[in-house]
Protein backbone atom coordinates (compact mmCIF):
# COMPACT_ATOMS: atom_id res chain seq x y z
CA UNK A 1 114.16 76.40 92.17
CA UNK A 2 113.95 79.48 90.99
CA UNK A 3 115.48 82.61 92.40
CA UNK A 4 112.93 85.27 93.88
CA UNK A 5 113.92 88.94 94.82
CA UNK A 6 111.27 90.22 97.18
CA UNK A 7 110.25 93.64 98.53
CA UNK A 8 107.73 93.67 101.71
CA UNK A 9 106.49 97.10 102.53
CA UNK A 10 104.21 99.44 104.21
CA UNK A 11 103.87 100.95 107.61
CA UNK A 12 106.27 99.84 110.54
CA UNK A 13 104.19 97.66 112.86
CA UNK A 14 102.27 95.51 110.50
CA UNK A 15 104.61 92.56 110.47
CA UNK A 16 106.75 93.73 107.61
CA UNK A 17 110.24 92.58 108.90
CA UNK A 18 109.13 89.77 110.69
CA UNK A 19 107.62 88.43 107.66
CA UNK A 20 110.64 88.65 105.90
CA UNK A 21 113.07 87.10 108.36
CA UNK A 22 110.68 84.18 108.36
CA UNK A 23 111.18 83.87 104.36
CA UNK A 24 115.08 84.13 105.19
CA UNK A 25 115.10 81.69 108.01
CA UNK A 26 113.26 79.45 105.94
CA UNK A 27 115.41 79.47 103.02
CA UNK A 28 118.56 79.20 105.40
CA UNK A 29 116.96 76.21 106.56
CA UNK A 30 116.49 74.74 102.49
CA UNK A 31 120.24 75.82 101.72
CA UNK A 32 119.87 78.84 99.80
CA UNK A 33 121.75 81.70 99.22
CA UNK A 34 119.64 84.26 100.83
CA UNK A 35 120.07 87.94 101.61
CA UNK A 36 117.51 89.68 104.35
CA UNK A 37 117.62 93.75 104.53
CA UNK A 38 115.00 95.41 106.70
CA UNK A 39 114.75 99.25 105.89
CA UNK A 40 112.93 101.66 108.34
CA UNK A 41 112.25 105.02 109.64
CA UNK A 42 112.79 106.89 112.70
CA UNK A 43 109.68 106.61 114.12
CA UNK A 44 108.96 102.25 112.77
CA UNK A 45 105.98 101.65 113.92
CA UNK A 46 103.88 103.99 111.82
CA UNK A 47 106.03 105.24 109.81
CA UNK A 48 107.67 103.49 106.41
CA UNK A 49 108.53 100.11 106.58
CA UNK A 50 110.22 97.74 104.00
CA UNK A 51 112.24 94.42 103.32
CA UNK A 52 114.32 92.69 100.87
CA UNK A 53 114.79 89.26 100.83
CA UNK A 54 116.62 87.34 97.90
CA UNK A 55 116.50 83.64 97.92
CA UNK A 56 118.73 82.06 95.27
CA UNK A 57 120.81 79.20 94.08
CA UNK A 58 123.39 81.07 93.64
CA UNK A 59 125.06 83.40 95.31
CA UNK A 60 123.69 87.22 95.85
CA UNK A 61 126.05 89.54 95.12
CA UNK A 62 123.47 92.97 96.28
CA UNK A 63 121.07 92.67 99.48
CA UNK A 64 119.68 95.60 97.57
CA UNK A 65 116.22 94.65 95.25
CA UNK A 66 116.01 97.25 92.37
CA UNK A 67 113.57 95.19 90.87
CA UNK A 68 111.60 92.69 92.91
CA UNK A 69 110.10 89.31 91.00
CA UNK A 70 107.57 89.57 94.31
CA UNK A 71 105.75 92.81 95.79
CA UNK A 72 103.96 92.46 98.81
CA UNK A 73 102.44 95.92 99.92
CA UNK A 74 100.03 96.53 102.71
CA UNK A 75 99.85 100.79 102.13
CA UNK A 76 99.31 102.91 99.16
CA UNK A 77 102.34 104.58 99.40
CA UNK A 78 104.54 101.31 99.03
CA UNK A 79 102.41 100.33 96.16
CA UNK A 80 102.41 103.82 94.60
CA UNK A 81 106.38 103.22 94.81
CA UNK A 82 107.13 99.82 94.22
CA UNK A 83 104.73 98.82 91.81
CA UNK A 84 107.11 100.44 88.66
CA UNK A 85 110.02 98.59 89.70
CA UNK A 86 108.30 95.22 89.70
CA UNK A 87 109.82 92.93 86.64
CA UNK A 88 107.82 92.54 83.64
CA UNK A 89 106.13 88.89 84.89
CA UNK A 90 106.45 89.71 88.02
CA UNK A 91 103.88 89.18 91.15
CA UNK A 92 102.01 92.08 93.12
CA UNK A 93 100.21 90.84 96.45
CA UNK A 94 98.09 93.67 97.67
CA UNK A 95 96.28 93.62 101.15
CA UNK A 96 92.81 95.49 99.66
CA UNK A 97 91.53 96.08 103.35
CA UNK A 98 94.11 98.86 103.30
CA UNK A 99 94.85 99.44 99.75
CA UNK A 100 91.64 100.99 97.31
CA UNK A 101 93.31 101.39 94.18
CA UNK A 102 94.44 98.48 91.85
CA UNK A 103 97.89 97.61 90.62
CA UNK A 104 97.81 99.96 86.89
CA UNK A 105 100.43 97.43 84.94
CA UNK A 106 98.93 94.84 83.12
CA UNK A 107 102.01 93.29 82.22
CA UNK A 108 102.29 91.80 86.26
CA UNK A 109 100.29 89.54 88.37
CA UNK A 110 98.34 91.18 91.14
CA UNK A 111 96.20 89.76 94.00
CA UNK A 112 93.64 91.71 96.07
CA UNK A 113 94.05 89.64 99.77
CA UNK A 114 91.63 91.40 102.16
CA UNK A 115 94.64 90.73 104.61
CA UNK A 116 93.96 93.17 107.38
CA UNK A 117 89.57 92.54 107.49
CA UNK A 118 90.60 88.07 107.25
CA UNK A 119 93.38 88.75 110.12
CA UNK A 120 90.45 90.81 112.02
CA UNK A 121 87.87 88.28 111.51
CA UNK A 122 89.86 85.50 112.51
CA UNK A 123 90.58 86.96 115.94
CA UNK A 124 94.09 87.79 114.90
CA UNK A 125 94.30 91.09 114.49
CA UNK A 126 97.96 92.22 113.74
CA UNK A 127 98.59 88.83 112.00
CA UNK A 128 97.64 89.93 108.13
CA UNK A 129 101.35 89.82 107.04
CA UNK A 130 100.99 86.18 107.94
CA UNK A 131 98.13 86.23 105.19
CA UNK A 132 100.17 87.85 102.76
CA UNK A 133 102.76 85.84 103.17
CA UNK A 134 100.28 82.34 102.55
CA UNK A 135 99.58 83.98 99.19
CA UNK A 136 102.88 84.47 98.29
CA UNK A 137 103.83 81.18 99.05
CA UNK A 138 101.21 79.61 97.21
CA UNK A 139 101.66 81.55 94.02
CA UNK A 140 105.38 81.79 93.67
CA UNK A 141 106.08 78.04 96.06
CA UNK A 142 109.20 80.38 97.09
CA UNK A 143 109.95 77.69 99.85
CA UNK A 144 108.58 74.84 100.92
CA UNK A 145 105.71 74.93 102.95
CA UNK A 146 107.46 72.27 106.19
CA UNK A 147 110.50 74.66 106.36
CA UNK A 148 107.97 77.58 106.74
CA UNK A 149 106.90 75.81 110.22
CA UNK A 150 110.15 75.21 111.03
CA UNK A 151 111.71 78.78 110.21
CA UNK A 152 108.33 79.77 112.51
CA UNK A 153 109.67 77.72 115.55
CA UNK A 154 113.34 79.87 115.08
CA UNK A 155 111.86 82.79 114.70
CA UNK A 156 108.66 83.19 117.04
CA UNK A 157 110.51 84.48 120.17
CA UNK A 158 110.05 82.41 123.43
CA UNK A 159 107.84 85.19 125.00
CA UNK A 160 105.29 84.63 122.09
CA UNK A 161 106.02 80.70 121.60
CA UNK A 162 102.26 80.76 122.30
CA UNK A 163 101.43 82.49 118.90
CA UNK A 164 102.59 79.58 116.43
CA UNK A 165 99.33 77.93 116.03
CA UNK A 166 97.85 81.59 114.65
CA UNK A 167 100.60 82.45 112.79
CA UNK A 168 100.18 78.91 110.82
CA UNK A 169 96.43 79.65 110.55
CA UNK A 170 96.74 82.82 108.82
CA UNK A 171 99.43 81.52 106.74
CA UNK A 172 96.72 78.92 105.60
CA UNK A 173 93.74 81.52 105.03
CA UNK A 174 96.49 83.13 102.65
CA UNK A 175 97.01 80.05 100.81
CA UNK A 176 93.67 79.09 100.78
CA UNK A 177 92.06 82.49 99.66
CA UNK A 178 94.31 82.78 96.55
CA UNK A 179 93.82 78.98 95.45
């Protein structure tokens, strides 16, 4: 499998770290070396917001992600950012309710995921990292989609056990939009 170095970012409150501790838990689950670093302002929810995860076969010697493989941004800001550190190759998953302007490299992958309006629609407002994050799994297959439920079970608190069965649908309108 291949290794992926990931940046998640945006505004505190959209899911951001949660979304990455489900990619971690997930590939703690599968084995890998792994490395999960939330990053946030004073204020989180509103302000800046980012993640890194690295999931590897070998071990990670930096939490730190200089220059993500996979960009998942749900503000201009992050994208504005982010988007020049992204490797050569590398994938761009932009949610386009929130984000006008399109990725300017044309030597990445970028997808437009109306994240935010398909979260809304469903009835799950809040949920569009969940989209996101159904994208990047079926574009990059960074880990397996049963340890995905699984790492969702560990990582839903108890309080919200009740919010599985949306989280798993968004995760599907992710994977289905981009395929």
């Amino acid at each position: 499998m291949a290794d992926h170095e990931i940046v998640i970012a945006g505004f505190g409150g959209q899911g951001l770290l949660f979304t990455g501790k489900v990619l971690a838990h997930a590939g703690l689950i599968e084995g890998r070396e792994l490395s999960w670093l939330p990053s946030y302002g004073p204020e989180m929810r509103g302000g800046t917001a980012n993640c890194n995860v690295i999931l590897s076969d070998t071990p990670v010697g930096s939490p730190i992600v200089q220059h993500p493989n996979v960009l998942i941004v749900m503000n201009t800001p992050s994208l504005d950012k982010y988007e020049p550190m992204v490797v050569p190759g590398g994938k761009i998953f932009v949610d386009s309710t929130l984000i006008t302007r399109t990725v300017e490299r044309d030597d990445v992958e970028a997808f437009y995921i109306p994240a935010t309006q398909m979260a809304t629609d469903m009835g799950y407002h809040g949920l569009a990292n969940m989209i996101l994050l159904g994208a990047v799994l079926a574009k990059t297959g960074c880990v397996d989609d049963g340890t995905v439920d699984e790492a969702l079970h560990h990582v839903i608190p108890a309080r919200k056990a009740n919010l599985f069965d949306a989280n798993k649908a968004c995760i599907e309108a992710g994977k289905a939009y981009v395929c």
